[in-house]
Protein backbone atom coordinates (compact mmCIF):
# COMPACT_ATOMS: atom_id res chain seq x y z
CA UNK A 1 20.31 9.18 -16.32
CA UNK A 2 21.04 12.45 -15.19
CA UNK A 3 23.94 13.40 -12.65
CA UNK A 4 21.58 14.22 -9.74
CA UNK A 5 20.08 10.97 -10.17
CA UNK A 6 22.60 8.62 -9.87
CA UNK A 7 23.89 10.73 -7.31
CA UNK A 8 20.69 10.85 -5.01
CA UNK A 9 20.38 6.88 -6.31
CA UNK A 10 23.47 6.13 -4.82
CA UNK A 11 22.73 8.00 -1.55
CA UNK A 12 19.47 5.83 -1.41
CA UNK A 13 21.62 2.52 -1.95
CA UNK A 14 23.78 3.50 1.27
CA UNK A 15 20.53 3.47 3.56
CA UNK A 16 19.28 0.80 6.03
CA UNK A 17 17.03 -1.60 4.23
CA UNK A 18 14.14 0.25 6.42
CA UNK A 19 14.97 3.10 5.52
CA UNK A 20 15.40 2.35 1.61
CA UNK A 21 12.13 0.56 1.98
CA UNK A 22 10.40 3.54 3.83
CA UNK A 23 12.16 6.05 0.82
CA UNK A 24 10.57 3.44 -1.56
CA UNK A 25 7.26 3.20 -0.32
CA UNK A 26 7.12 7.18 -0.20
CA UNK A 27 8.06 7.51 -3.86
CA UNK A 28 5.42 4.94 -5.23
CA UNK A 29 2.87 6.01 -3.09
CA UNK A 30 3.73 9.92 -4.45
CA UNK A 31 2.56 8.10 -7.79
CA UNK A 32 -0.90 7.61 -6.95
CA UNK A 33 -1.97 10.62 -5.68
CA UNK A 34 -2.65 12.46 -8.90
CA UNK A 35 -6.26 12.81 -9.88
CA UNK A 36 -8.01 10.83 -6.94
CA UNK A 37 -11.26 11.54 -6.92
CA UNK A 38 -12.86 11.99 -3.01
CA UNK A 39 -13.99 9.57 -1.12
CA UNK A 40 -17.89 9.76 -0.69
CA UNK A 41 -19.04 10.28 2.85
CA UNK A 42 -21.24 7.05 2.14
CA UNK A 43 -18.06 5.16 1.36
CA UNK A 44 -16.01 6.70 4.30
CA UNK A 45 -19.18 6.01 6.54
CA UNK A 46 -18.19 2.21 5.07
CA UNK A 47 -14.87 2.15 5.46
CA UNK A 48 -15.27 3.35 9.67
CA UNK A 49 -17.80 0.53 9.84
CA UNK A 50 -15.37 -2.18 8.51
CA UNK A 51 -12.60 -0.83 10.71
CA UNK A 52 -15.07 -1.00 13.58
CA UNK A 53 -15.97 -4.74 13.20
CA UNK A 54 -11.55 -5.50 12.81
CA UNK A 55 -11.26 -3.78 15.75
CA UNK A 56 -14.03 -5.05 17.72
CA UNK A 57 -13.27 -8.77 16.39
CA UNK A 58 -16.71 -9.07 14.40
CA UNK A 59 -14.95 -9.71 10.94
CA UNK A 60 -13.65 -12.58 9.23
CA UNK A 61 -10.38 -11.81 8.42
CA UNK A 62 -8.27 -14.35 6.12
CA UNK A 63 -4.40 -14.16 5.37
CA UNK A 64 -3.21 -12.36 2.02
CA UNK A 65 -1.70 -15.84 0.88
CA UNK A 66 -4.60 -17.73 1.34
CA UNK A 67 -6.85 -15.48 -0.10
CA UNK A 68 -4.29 -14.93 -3.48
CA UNK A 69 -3.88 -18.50 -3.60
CA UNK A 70 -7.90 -19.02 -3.92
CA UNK A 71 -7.38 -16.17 -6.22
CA UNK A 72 -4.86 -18.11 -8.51
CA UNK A 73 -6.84 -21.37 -8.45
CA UNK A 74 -9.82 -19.75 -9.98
CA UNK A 75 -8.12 -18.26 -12.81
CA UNK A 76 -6.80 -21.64 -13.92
């Protein structure tokens, strides 16, 4: 590992969980941005509508652990 590395990793490490969190979240999300193709205007047209119904309390909405735990029990 370089010099600058450790040096900016040990920067990092002095942080506020938030913050080190926030700096964490920035980084992986920098990951995914290469080659992403453009969202369709059907698909954003989809994604409004969705948001629509959340907001307007028309969708079924169901915890993240509940829905990974159906999740798990099907793959066994």
């Amino acid at each position: 590992m370089s010099k600058t590395i450790e040096k900016v990793m040990l920067d990092a490490m002095e942080l506020p969980p938030t913050l080190r969190a926030f700096m964490a979240e920035q980084l992986i999300e920098s990951l995914d941005t290469e080659d992403v193709p453009e969202l369709s205007i059907k698909w954003k047209k989809e994604i409004h509508r969705r948001s629509q119904n959340v907001d307007r309390g028309l969708a079924a909405l169901h915890s993240a652990e509940k829905v990974f735990k159906k999740a798990f029990a099907s793959l066994a």
